[in-house]
PDB file of N, CA and C in Angstrom:
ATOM      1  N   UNK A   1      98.903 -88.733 231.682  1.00  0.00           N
ATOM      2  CA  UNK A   1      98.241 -87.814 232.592  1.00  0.00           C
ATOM      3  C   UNK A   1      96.770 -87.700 232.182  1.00  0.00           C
ATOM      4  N   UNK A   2      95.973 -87.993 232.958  1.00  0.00           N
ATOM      5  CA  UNK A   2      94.489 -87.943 232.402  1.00  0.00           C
ATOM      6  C   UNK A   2      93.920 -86.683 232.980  1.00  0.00           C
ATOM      7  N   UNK A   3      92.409 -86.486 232.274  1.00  0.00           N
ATOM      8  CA  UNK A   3      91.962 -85.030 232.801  1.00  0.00           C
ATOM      9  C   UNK A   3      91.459 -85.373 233.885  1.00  0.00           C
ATOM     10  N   UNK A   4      91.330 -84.117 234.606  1.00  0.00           N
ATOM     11  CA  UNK A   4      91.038 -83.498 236.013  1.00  0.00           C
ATOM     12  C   UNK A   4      89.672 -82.884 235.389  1.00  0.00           C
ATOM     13  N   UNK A   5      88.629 -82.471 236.475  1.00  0.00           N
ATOM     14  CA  UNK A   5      87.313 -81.894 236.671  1.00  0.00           C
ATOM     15  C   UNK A   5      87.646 -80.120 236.037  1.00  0.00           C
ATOM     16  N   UNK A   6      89.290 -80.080 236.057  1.00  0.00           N
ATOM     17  CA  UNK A   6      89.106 -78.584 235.775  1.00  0.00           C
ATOM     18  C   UNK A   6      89.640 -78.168 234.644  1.00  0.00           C
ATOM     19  N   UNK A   7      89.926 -79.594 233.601  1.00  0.00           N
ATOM     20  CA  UNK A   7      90.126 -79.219 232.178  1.00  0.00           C
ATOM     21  C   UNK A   7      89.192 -79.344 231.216  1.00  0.00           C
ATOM     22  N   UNK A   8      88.365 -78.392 231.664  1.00  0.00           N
ATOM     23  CA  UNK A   8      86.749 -78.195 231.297  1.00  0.00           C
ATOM     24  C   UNK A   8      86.648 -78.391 229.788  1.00  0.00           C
ATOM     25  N   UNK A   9      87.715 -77.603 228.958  1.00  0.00           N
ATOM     26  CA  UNK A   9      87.747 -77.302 227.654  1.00  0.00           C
ATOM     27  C   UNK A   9      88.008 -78.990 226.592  1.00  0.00           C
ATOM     28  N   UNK A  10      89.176 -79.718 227.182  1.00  0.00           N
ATOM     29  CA  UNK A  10      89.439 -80.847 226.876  1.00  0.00           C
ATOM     30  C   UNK A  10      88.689 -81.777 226.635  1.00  0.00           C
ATOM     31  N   UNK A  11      87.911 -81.918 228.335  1.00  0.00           N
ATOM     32  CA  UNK A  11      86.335 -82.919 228.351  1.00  0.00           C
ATOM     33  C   UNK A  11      85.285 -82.354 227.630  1.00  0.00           C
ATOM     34  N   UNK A  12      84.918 -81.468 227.529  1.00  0.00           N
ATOM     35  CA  UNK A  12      84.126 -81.052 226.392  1.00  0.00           C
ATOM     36  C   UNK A  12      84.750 -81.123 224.643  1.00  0.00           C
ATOM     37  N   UNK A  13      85.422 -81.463 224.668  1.00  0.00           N
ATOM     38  CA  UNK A  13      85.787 -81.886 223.170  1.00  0.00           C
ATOM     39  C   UNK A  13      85.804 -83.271 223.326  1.00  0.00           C
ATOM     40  N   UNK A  14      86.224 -83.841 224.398  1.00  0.00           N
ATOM     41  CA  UNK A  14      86.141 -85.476 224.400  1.00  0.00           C
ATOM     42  C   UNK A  14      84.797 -85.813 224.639  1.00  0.00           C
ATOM     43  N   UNK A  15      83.368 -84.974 225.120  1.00  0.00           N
ATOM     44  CA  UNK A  15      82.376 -85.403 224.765  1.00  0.00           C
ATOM     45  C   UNK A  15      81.755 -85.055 224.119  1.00  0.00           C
ATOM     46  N   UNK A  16      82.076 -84.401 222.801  1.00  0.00           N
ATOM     47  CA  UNK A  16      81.378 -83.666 221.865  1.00  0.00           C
ATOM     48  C   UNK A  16      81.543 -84.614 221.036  1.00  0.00           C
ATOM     49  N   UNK A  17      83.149 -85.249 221.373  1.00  0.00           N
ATOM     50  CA  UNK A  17      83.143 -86.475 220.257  1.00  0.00           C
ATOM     51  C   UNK A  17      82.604 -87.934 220.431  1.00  0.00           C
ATOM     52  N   UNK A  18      82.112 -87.884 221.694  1.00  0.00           N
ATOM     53  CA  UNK A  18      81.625 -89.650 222.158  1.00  0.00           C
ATOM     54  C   UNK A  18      80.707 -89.079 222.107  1.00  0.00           C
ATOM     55  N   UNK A  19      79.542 -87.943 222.189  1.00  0.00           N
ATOM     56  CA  UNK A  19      78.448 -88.265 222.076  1.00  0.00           C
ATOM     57  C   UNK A  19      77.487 -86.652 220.932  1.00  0.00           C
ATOM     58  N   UNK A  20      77.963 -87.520 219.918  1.00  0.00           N
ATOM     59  CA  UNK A  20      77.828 -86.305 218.724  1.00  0.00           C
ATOM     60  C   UNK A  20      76.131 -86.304 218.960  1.00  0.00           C
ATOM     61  N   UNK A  21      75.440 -87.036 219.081  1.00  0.00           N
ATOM     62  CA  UNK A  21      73.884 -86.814 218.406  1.00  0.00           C
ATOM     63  C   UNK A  21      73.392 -85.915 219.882  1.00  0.00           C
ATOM     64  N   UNK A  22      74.018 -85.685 220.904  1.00  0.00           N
ATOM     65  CA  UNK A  22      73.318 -84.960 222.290  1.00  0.00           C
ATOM     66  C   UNK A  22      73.496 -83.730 221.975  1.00  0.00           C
ATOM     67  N   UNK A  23      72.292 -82.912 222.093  1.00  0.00           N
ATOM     68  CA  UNK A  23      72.447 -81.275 222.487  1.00  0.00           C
ATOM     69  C   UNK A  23      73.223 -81.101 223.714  1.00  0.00           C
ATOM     70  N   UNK A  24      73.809 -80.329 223.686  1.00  0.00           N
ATOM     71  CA  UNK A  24      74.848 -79.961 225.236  1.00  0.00           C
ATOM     72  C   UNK A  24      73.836 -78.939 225.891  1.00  0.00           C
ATOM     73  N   UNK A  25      72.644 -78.449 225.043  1.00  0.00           N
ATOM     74  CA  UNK A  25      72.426 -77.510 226.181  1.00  0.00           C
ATOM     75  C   UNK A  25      70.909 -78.034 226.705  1.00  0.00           C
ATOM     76  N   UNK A  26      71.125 -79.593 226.416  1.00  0.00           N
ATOM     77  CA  UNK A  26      69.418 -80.366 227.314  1.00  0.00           C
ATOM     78  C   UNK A  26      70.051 -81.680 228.127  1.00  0.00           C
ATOM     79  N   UNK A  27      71.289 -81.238 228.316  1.00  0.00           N
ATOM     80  CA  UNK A  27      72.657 -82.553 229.121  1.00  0.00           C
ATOM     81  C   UNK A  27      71.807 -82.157 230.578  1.00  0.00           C
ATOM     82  N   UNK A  28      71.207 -82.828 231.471  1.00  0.00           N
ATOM     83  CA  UNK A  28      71.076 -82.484 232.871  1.00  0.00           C
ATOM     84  C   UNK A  28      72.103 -82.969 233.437  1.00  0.00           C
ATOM     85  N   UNK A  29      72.577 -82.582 234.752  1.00  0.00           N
ATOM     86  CA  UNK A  29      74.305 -82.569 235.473  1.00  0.00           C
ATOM     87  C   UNK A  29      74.405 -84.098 236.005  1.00  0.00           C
ATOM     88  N   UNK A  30      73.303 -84.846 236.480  1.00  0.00           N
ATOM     89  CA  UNK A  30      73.283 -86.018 236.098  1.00  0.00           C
ATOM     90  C   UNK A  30      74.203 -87.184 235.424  1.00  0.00           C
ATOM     91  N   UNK A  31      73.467 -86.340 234.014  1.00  0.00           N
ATOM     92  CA  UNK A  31      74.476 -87.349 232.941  1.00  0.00           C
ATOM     93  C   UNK A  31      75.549 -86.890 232.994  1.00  0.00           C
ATOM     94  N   UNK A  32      75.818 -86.019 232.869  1.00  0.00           N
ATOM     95  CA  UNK A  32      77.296 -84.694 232.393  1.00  0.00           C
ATOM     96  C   UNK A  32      78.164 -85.524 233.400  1.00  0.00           C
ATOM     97  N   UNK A  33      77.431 -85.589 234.870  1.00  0.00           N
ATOM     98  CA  UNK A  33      78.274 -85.814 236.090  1.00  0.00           C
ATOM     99  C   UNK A  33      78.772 -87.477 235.255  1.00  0.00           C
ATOM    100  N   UNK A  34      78.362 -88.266 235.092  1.00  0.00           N
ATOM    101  CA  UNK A  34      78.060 -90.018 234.479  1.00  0.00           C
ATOM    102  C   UNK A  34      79.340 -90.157 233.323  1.00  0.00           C
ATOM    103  N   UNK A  35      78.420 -89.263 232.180  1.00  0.00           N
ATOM    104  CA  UNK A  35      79.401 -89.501 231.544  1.00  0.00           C
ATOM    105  C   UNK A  35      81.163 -88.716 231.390  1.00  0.00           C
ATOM    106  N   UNK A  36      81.281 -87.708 231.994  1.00  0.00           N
ATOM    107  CA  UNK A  36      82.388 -87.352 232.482  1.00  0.00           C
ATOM    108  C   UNK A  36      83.123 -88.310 232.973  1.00  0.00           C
ATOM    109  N   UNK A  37      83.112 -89.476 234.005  1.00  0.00           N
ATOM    110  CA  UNK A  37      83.226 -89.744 234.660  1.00  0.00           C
ATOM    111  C   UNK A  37      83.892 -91.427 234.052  1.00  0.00           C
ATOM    112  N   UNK A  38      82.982 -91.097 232.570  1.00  0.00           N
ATOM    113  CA  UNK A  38      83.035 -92.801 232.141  1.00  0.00           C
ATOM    114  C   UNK A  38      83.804 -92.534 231.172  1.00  0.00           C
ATOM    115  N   UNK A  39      84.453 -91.404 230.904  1.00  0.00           N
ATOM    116  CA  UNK A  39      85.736 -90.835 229.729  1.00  0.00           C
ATOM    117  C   UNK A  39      86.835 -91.590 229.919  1.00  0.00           C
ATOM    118  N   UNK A  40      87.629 -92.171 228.567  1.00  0.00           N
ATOM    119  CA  UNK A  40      88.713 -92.775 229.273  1.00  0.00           C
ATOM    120  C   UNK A  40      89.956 -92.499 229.846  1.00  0.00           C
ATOM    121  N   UNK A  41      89.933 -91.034 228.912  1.00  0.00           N
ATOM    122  CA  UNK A  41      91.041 -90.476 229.849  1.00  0.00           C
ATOM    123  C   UNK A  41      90.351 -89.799 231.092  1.00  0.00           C
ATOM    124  N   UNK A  42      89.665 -90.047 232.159  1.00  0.00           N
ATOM    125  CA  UNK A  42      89.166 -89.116 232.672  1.00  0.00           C
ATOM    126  C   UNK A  42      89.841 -89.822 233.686  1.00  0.00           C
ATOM    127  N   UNK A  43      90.109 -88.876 235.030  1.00  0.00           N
ATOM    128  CA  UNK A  43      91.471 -90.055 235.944  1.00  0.00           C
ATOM    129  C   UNK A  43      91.442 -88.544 237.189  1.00  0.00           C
ATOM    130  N   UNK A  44      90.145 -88.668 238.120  1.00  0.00           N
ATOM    131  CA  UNK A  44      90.231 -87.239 238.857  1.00  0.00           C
ATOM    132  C   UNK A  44      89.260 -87.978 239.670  1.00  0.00           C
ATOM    133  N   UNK A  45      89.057 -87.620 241.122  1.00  0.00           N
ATOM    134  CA  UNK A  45      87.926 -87.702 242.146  1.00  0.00           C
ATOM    135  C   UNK A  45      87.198 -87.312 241.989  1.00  0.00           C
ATOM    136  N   UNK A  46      85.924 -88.442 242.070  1.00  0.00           N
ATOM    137  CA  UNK A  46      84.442 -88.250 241.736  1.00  0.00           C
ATOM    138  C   UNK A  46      83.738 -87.114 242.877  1.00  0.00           C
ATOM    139  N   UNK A  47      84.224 -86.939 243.489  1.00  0.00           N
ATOM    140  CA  UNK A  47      84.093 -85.853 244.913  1.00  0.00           C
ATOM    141  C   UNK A  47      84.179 -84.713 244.590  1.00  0.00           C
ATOM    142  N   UNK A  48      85.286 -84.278 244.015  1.00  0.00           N
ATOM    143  CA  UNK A  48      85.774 -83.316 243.488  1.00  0.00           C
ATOM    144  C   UNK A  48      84.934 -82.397 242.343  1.00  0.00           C
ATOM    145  N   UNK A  49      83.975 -82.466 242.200  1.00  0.00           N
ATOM    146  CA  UNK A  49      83.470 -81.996 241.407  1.00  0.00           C
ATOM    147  C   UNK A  49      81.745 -81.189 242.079  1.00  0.00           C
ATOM    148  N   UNK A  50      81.071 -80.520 241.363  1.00  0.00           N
ATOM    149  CA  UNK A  50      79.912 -79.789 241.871  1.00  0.00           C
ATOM    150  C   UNK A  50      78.977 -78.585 240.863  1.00  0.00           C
ATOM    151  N   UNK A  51      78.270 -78.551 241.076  1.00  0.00           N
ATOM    152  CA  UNK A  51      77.589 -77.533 240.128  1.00  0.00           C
ATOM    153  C   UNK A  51      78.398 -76.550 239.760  1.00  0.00           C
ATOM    154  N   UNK A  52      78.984 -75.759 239.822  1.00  0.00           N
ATOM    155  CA  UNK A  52      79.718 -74.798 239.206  1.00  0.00           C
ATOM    156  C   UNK A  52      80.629 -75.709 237.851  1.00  0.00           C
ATOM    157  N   UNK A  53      81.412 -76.528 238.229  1.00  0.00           N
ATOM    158  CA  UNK A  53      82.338 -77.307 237.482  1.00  0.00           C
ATOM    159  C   UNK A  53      82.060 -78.112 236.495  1.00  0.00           C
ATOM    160  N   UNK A  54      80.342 -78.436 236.747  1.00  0.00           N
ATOM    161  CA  UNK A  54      79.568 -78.958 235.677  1.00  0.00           C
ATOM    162  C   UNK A  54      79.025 -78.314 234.505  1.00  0.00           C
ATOM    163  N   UNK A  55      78.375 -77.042 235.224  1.00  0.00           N
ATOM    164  CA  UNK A  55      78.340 -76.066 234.635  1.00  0.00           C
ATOM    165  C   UNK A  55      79.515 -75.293 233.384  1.00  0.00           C
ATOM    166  N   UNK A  56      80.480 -75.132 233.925  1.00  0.00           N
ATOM    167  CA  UNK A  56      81.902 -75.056 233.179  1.00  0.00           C
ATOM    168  C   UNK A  56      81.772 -75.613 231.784  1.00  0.00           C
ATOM    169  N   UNK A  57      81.840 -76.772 232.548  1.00  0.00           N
ATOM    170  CA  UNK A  57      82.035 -78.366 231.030  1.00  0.00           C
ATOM    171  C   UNK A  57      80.912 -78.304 230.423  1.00  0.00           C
ATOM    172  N   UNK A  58      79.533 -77.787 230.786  1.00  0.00           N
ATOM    173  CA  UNK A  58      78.314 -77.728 229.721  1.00  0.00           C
ATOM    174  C   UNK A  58      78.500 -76.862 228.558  1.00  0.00           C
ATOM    175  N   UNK A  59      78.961 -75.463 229.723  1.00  0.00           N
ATOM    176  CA  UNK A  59      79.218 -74.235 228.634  1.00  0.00           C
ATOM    177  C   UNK A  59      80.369 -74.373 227.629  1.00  0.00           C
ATOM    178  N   UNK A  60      81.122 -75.057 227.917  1.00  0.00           N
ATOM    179  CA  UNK A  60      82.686 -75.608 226.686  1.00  0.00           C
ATOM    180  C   UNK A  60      82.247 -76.299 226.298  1.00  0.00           C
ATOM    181  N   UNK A  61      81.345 -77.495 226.752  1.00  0.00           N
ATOM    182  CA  UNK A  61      80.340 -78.042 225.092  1.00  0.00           C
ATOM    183  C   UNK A  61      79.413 -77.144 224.539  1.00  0.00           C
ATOM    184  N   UNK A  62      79.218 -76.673 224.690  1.00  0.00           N
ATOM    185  CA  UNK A  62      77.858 -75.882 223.920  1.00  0.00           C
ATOM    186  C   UNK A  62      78.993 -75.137 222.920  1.00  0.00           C
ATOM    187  N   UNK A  63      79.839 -74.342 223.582  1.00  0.00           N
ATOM    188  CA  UNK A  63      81.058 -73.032 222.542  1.00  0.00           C
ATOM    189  C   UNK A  63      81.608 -74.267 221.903  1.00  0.00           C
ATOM    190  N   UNK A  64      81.846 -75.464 222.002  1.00  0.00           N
ATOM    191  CA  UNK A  64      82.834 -76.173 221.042  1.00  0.00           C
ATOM    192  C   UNK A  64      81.959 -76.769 220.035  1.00  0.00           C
ATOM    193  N   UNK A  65      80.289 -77.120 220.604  1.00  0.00           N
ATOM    194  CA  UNK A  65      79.615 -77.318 219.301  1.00  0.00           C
ATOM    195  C   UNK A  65      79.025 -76.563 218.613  1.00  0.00           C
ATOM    196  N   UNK A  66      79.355 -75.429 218.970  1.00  0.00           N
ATOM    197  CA  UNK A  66      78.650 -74.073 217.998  1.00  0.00           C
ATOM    198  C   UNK A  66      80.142 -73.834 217.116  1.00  0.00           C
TER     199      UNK A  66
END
């Protein structure tokens, strides 16, 4: 079962760990949107997603790297 756009907490630990040297809180939604997207468990519609939900996954990286 791979993650969905709304297991915010998960993908933010799976990119805290693929991309240790990035501040999470200078990620523009851009990348966030990119590399979310290029996770390998990541397995959800690229549609499906939007500023709020990006937002989400920034703020659960930022609390998981603090």
């Amino acid at each position: 079962m791979g993650l969905k756009w709304t297991d915010t907490l998960d993908i933010a630990i799976e990119l805290d760990e693929t991309y240790p040297d990035v501040d999470p809180n200078h990620v523009n939604f851009v990348d966030l949107n990119r590399w979310v997207m290029e996770l390998p468990d990541f397995d959800d519609d690229p549609q499906r997603t939007g500023e709020r939900i990006l937002e989400a996954i920034q703020m659960a990286w930022i609390e998981e790297r603090e």
